[in-house]
Each structure stands twice: as structure tokens, then as C-alpha cells.
C-alpha atoms as a PDB file:
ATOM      1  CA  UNK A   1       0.000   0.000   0.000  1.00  0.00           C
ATOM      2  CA  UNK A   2       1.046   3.320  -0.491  1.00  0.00           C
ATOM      3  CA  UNK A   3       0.185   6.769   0.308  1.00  0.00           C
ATOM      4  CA  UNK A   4       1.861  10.567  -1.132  1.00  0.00           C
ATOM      5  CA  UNK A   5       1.674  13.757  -1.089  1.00  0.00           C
ATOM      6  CA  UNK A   6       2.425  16.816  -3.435  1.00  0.00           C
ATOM      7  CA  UNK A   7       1.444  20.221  -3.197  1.00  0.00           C
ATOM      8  CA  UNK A   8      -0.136  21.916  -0.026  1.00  0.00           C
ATOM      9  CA  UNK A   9      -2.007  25.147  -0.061  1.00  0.00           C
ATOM     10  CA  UNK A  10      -1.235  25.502   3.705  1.00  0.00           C
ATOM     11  CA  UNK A  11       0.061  23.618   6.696  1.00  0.00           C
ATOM     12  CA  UNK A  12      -3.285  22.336   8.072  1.00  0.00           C
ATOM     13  CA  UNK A  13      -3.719  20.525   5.111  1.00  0.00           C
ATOM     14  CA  UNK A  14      -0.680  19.137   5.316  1.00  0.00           C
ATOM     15  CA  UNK A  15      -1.497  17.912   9.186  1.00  0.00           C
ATOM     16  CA  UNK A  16      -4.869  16.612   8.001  1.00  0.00           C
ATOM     17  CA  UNK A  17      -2.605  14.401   5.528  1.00  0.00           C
ATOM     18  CA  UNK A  18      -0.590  13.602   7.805  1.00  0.00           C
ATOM     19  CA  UNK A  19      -3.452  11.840  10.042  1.00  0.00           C
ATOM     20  CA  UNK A  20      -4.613  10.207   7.000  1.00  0.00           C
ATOM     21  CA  UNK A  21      -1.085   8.449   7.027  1.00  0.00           C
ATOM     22  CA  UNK A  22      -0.971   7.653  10.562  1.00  0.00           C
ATOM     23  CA  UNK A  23      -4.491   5.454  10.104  1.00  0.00           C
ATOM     24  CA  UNK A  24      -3.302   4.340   7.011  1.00  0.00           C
ATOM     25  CA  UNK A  25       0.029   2.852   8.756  1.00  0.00           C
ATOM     26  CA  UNK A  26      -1.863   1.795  11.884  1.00  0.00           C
ATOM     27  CA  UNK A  27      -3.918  -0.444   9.673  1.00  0.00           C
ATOM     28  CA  UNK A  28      -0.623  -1.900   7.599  1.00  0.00           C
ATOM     29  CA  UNK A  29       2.824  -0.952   8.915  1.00  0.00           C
ATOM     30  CA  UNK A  30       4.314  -1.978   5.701  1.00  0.00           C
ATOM     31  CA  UNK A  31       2.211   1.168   3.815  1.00  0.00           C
ATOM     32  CA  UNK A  32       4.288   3.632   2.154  1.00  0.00           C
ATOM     33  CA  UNK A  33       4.299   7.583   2.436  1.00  0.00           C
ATOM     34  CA  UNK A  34       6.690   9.615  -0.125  1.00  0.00           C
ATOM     35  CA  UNK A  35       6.369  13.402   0.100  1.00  0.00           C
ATOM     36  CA  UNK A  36       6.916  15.072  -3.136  1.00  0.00           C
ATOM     37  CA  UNK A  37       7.216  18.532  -1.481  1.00  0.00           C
ATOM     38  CA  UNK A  38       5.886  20.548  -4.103  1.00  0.00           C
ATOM     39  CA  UNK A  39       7.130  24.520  -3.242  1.00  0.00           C
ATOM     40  CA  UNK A  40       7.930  25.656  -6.643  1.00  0.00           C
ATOM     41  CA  UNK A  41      10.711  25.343  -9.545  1.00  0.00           C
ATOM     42  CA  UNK A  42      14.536  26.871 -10.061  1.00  0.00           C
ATOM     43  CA  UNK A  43      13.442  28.958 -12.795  1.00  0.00           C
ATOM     44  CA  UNK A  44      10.458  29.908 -11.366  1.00  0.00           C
ATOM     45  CA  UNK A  45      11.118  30.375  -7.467  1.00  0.00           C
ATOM     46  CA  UNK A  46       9.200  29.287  -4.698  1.00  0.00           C
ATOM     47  CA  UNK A  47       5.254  29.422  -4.705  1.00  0.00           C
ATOM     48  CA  UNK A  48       4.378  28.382  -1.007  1.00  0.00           C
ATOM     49  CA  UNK A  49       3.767  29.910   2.035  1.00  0.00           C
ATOM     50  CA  UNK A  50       6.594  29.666   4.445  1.00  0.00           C
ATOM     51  CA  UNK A  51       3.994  28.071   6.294  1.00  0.00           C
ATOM     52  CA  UNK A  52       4.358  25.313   4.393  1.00  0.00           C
ATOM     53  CA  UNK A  53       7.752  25.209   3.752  1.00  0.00           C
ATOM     54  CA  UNK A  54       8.121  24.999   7.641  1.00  0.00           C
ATOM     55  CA  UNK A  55       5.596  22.400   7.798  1.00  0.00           C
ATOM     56  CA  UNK A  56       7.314  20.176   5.440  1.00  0.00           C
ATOM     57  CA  UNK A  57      10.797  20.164   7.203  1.00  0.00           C
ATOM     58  CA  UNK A  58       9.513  20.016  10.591  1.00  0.00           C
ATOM     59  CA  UNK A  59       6.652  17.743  10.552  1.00  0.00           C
ATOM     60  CA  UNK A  60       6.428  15.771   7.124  1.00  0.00           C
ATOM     61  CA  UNK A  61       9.865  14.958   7.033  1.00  0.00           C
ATOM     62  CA  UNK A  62      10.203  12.538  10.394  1.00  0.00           C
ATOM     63  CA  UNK A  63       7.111  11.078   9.024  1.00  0.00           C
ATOM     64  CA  UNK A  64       7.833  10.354   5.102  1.00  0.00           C
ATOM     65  CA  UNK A  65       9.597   7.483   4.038  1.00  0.00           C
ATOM     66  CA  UNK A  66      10.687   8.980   0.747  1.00  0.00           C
ATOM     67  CA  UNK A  67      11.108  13.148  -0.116  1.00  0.00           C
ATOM     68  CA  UNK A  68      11.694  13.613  -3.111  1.00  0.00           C
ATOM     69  CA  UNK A  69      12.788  17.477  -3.398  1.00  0.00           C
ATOM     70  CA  UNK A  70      14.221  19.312  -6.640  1.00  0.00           C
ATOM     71  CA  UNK A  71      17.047  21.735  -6.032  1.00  0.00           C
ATOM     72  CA  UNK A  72      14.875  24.621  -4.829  1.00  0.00           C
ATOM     73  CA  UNK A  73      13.132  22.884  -2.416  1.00  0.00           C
ATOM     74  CA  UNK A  74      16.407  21.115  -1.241  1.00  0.00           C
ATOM     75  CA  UNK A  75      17.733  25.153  -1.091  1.00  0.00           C
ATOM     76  CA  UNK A  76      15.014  25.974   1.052  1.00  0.00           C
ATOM     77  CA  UNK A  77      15.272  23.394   3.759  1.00  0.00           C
ATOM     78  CA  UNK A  78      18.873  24.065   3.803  1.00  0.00           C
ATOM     79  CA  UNK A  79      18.700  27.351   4.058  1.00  0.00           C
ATOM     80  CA  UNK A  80      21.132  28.363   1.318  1.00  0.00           C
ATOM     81  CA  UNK A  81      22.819  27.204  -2.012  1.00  0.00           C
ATOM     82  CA  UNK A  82      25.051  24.684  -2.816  1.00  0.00           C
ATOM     83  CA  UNK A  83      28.386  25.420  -4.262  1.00  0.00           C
ATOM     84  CA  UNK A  84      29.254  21.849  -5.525  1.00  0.00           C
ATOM     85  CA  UNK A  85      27.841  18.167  -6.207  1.00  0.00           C
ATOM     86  CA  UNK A  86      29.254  17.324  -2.850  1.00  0.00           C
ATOM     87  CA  UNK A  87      27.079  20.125  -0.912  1.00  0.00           C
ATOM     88  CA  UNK A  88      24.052  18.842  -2.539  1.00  0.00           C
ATOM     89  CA  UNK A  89      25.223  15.569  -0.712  1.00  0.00           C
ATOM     90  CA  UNK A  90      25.673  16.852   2.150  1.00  0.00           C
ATOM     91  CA  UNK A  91      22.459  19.110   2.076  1.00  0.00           C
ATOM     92  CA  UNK A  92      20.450  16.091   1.220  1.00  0.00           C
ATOM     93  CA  UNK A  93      22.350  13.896   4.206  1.00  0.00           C
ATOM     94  CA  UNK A  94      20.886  16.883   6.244  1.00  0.00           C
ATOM     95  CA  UNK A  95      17.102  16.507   5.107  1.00  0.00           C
ATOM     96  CA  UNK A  96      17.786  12.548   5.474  1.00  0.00           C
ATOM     97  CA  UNK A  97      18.575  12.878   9.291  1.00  0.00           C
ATOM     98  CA  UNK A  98      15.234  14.679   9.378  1.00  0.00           C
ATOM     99  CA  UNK A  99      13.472  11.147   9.620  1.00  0.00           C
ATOM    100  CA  UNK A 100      12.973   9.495   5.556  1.00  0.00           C
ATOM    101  CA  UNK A 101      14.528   6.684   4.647  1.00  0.00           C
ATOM    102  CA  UNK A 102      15.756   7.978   1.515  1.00  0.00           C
ATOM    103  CA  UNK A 103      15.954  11.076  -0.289  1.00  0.00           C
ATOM    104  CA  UNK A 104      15.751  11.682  -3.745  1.00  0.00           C
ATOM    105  CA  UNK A 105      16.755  14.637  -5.334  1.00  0.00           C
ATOM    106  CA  UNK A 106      15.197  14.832  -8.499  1.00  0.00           C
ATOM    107  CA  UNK A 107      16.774  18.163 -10.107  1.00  0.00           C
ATOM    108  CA  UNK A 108      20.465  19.309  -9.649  1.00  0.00           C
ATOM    109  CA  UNK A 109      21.471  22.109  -9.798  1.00  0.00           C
ATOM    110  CA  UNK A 110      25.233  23.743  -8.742  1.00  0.00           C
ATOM    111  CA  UNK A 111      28.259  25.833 -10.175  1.00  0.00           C
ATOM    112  CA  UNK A 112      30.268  23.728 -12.299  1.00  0.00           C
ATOM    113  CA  UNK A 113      27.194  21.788 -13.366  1.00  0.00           C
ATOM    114  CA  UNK A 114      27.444  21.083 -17.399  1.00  0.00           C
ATOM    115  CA  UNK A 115      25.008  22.320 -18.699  1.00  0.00           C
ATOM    116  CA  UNK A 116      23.695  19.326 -21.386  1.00  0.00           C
ATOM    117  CA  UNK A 117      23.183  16.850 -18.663  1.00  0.00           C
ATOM    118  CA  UNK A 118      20.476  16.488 -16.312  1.00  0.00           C
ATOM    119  CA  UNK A 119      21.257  15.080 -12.995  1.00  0.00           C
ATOM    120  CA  UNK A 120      19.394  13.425  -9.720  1.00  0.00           C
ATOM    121  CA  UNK A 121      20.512  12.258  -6.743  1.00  0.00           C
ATOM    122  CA  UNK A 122      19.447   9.196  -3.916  1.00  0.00           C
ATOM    123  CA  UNK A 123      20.439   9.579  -0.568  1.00  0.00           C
ATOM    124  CA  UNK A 124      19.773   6.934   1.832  1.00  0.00           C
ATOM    125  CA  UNK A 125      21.455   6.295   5.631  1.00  0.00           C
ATOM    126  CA  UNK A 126      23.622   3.656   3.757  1.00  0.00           C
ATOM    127  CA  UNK A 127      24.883   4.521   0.615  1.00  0.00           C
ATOM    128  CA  UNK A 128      24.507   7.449  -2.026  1.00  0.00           C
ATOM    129  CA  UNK A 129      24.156   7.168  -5.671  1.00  0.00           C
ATOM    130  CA  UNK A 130      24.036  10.264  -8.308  1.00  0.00           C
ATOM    131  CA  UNK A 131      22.526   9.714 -11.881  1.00  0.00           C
ATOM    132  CA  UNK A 132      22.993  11.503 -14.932  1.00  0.00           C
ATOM    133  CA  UNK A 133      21.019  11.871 -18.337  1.00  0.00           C
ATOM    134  CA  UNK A 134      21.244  13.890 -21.022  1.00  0.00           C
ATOM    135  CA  UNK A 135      18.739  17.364 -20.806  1.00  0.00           C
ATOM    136  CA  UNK A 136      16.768  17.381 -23.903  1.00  0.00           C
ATOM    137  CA  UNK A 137      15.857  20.865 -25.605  1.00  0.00           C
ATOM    138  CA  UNK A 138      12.372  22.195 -25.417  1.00  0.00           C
ATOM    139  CA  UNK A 139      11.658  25.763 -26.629  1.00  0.00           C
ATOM    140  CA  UNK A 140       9.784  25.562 -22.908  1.00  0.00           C
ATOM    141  CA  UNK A 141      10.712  22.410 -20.621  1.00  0.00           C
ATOM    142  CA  UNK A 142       7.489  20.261 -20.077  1.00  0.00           C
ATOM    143  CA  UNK A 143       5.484  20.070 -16.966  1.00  0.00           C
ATOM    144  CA  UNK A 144       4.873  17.473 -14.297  1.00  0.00           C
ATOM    145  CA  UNK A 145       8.414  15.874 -14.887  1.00  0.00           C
ATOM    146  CA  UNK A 146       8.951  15.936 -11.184  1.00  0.00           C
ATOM    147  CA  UNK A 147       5.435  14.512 -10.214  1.00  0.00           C
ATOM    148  CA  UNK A 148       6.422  11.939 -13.066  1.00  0.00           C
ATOM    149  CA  UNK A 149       9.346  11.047 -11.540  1.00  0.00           C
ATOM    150  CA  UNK A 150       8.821  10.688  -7.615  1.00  0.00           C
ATOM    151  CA  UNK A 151       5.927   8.914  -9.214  1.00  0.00           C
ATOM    152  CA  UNK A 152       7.272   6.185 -10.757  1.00  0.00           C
ATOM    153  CA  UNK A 153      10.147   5.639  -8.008  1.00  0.00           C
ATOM    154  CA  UNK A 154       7.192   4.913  -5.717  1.00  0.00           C
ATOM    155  CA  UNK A 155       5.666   2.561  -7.827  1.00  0.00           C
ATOM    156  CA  UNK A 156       8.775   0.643  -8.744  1.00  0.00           C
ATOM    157  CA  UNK A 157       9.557   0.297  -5.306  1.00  0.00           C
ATOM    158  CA  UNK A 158       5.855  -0.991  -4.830  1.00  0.00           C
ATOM    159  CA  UNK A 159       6.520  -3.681  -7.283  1.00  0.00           C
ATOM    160  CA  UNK A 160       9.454  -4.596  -5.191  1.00  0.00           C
ATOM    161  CA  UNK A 161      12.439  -3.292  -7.004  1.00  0.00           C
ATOM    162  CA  UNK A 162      15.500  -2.146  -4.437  1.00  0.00           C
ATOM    163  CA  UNK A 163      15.757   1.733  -4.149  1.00  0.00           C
ATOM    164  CA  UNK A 164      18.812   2.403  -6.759  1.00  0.00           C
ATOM    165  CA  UNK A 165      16.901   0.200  -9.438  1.00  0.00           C
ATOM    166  CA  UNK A 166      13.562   1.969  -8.625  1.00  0.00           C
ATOM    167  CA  UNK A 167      15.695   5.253  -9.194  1.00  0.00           C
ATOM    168  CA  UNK A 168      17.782   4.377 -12.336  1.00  0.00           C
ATOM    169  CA  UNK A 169      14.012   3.048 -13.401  1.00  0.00           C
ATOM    170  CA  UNK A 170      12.639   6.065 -12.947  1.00  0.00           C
ATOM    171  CA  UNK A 171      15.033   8.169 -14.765  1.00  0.00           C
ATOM    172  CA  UNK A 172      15.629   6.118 -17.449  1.00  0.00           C
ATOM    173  CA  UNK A 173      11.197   5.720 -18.267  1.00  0.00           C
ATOM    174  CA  UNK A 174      11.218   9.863 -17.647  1.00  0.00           C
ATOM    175  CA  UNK A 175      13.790   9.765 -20.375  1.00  0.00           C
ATOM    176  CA  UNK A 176      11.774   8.184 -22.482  1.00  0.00           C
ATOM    177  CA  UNK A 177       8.711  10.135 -21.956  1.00  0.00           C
ATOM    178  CA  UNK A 178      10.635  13.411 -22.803  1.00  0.00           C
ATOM    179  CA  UNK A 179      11.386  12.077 -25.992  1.00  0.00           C
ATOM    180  CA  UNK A 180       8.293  10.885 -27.126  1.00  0.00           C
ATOM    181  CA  UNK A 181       7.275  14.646 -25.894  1.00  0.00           C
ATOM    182  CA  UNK A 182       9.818  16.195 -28.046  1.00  0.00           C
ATOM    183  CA  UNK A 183       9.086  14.531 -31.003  1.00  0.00           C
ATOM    184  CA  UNK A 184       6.010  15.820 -31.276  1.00  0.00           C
ATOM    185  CA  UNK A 185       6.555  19.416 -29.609  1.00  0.00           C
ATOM    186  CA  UNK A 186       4.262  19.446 -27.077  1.00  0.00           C
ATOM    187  CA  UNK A 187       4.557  21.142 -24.070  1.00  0.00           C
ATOM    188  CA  UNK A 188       2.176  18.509 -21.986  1.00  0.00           C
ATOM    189  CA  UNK A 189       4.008  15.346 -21.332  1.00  0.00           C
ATOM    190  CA  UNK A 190       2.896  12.854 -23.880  1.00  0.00           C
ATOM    191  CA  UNK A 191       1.827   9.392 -21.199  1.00  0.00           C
ATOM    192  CA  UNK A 192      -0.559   7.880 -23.683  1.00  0.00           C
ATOM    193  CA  UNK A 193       2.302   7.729 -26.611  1.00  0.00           C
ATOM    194  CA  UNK A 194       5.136   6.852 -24.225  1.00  0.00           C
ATOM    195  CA  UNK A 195       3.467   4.001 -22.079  1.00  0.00           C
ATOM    196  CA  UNK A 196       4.793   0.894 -23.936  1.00  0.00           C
ATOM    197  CA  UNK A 197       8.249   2.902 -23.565  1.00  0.00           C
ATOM    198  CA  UNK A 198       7.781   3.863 -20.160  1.00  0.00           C
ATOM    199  CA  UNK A 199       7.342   0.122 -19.112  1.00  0.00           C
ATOM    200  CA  UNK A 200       9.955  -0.985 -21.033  1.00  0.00           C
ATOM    201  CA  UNK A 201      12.844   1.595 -21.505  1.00  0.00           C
ATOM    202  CA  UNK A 202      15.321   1.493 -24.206  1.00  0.00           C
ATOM    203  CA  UNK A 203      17.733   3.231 -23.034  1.00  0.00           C
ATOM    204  CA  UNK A 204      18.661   2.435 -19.254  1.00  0.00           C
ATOM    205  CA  UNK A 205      20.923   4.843 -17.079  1.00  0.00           C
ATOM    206  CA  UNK A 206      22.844   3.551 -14.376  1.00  0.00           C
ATOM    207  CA  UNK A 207      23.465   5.550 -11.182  1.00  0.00           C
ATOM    208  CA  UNK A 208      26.909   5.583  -9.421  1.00  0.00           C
ATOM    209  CA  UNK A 209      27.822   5.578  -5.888  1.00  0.00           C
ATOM    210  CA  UNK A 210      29.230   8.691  -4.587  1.00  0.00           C
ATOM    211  CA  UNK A 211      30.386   9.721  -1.135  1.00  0.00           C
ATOM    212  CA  UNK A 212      31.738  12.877   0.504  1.00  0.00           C
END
């Protein structure tokens, strides 16, 4: 079983989820929770009350099993930028010793980052494993690629893959999707056309282990 969460309009929402996963887990202890914490994009900035942003650290985090922040979001709960690969590390070891079992960064972004690759990150209490793909041109990058990706990391895991194969999964089947979308210039991710490809993946990318 599993239960998520993405964007919240305020913090008492996000406590009246938050009771919804407690039952949930009271009735199976093996149910899932991953919190895609939805504040906003790079580009774009952040869209939430700090409310909510608070709310998200401080509560949802000890009670998630998976977050699954891009690079704003990781900025926020941090507190500041990164200024390398290995401070996104150690930012998202920070967020990890909040309570989740694993963290997965699903959007990079840090000086010296090239800029034709797109790159994610898993952090668990364990081991540490950073992924890289290329970033495809769009005239505007498509929506819901994060929602996409946290996703189908959940439901990998569901179908009882280990977290780095749920995560190279993931990435590779977005991958996919993005180029079905580009082919036919659409702004909206194209599901429908990509499904066969986003079960089956042609082109598979394999995360590495990385440590500070």
C-alpha cells in the first residue's frame, strides 16, 4: 500500500494528511508515504507559504519514508545554495537525518554543473548514488516531470524493485517520456504515446555511488 503527497495550499492541510497516514500505517505498517514537497521550480522560485515550507521540514519529514525534493526545495530546507555536487550531498544527508529513509533529489542544480546533462541524486542512511542523463531541448521544458518522476520511483519500489533500481528506473522511463514529448513538440508530457516505452525503456541509465 502506499500513500503521497504533493502540493499543499497551507500547513493544516498538510497535518490533516498527515493523520490520514498515521491510520493508514496503523492499519498496515508496511504502507508507504513519499512526500513530493511541491514549493515551486529553479526557474520559477518558490510558490508556497513559508507556512508550508516549515511544515514540510519540521513535521512531514520525520514522518515520510521517501522526499523527493528538486534543487529549490532542497535550497530551502537548507537554508542556502550549494556550491558543488558534494554540498548537494551533504544538504540532502541533512534533510535525510530529518526522519525518511531515503531522499531523492530529483533536479540538480550547482556551479560547475554542465550544462547538457540532467542530474538526480538518492540519498539513503547507507549509501549514495548520483545519476545523470542527457537534458533534452524544449523551446519551454514540459510540466509534471517531477510529479512523473517521484511517481514512478514509488511505484517501482511498490513492485518490489531495491531503491537504486527503482531510481535508475525512474530516470531512465522519464527519459523516455521526454522524448516521445519532443518529437512531437508538445509542451504537456505525452503518457498515452510513451506508455509501452515507459514500461519498457530502451535506453537504461545507471546511477553511481558517490560519497563525501
Amino acid at each position: 500500500m502506499r500513500c503521497s503527497s504533493g502540493y499543499l495550499g497551507s500547513a493544516a492541510q498538510g497535518r490533516a494528511i498527515l493523520t490520514g497516514v498515521a491510520r493508514i500505517k496503523s492499519m498496515n505498517p508496511k504502507a508507504l508515504y513519499l512526500c513530493d514537497p511541491v514549493m515551486g521550480h529553479p526557474e520559477k522560485g518558490c510558490s508556497v507559504p513559508q507556512e508550508v515550507s516549515d511544515f514540510l521540514l519540521e513535521e512531514a519529514a520525520a514522518v515520510a519514508d521517501f522526499m523527493c525534493p528538486n534543487q529549490l526545495e532542497l535550497d530551502s530546507f537548507s537554508g542556502r545554495r550549494p556550491q558543488s555536487l558534494f554540498d548537494c550531498l551533504a544538504m540532502a544527508r541533512a534533510l535525510l537525518a530529518r526522519g525518511p529513509k531515503a531522499v531523492l533529489v530529483k533536479h540538480l542544480d550547482y556551479p560547475g554543473k554542465s550544462a547538457d546533462v540532467f542530474e538526480m541524486l538518492l540519498v539513503t542512511a547507507e549509501n549514495s548514488w548520483h545519476l545523470r542523463r542527457p537534458l533534452l531541448a524544449f523551446p519551454r521544458q514540459p510540466v509534471g516531470v517531477g510529479d512523473l518522476t517521484s511517481g514512478l520511483f514509488l511505484a517501482r519500489v511498490l513492485l518490489g524493485d531495491s531503491l537504486v533500481a527503482a531510481f535508475e528506473f525512474a530516470a531512465s522511463a522519464v527519459h523516455e517520456v521526454l522524448l516521445e514529448t519532443q518529437a512531437c513538440a508538445s509542451y504537456e508530457l505525452e503518457l498515452v504515446r510513451a506508455q509501452d516505452r515507459i514500461a519498457h525503456p530502451r535506453v537504461r541509465f545507471e546511477a553511481t555511488a558517490i560519497s563525501l
